[in-house]
Protein backbone atom coordinates (compact mmCIF):
# COMPACT_ATOMS: atom_id res chain seq x y z
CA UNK A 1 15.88 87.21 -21.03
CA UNK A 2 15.04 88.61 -17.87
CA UNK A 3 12.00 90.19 -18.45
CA UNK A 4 10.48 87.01 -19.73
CA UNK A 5 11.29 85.31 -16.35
CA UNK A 6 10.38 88.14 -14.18
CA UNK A 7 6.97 88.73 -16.52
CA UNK A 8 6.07 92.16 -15.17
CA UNK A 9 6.03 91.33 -11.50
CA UNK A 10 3.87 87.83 -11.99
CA UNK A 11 7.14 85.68 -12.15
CA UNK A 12 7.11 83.86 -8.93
CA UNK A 13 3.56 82.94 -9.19
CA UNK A 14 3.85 81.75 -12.84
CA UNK A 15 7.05 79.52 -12.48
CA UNK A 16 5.90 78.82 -9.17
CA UNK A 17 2.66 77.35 -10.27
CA UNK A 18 4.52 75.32 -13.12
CA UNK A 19 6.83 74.03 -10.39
CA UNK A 20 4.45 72.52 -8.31
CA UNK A 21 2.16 71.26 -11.44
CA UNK A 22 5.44 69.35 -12.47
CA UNK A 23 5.90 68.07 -8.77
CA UNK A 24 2.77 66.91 -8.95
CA UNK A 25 2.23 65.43 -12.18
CA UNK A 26 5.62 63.42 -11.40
CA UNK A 27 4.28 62.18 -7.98
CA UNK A 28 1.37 60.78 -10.06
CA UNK A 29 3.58 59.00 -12.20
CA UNK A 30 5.84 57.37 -9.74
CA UNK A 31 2.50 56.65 -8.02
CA UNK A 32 1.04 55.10 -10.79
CA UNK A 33 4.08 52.96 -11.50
CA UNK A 34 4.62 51.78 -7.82
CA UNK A 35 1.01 50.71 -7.99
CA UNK A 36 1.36 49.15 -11.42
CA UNK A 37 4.03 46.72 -9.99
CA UNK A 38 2.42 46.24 -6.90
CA UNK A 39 -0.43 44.62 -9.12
CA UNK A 40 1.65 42.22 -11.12
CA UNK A 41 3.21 41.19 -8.09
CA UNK A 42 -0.24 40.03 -6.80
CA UNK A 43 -1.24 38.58 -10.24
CA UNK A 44 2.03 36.02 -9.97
CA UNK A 45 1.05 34.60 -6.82
């Protein structure tokens, strides 16, 4: 299992890289949801 996480030296740069596509694909969402009910709050008033 080890060599599949290390991946011949590229490791760090490939899980890194999914990390911060995951931090930022999440930020989107909670983004996107903040905004969504920021919206309908302005739509009851």
């Amino acid at each position: 299992m080890s060599p599949f996480f290390y991946m011949g030296g590229y490791g760090f740069y490939v899980w890194g890289s999914y990390l911060a596509t995951l931090i930022v694909l999440g930020a989107e969402v909670v983004q996107l949801l903040r905004r969504r009910k920021s919206v309908r709050e302005q739509n009851r008033s």
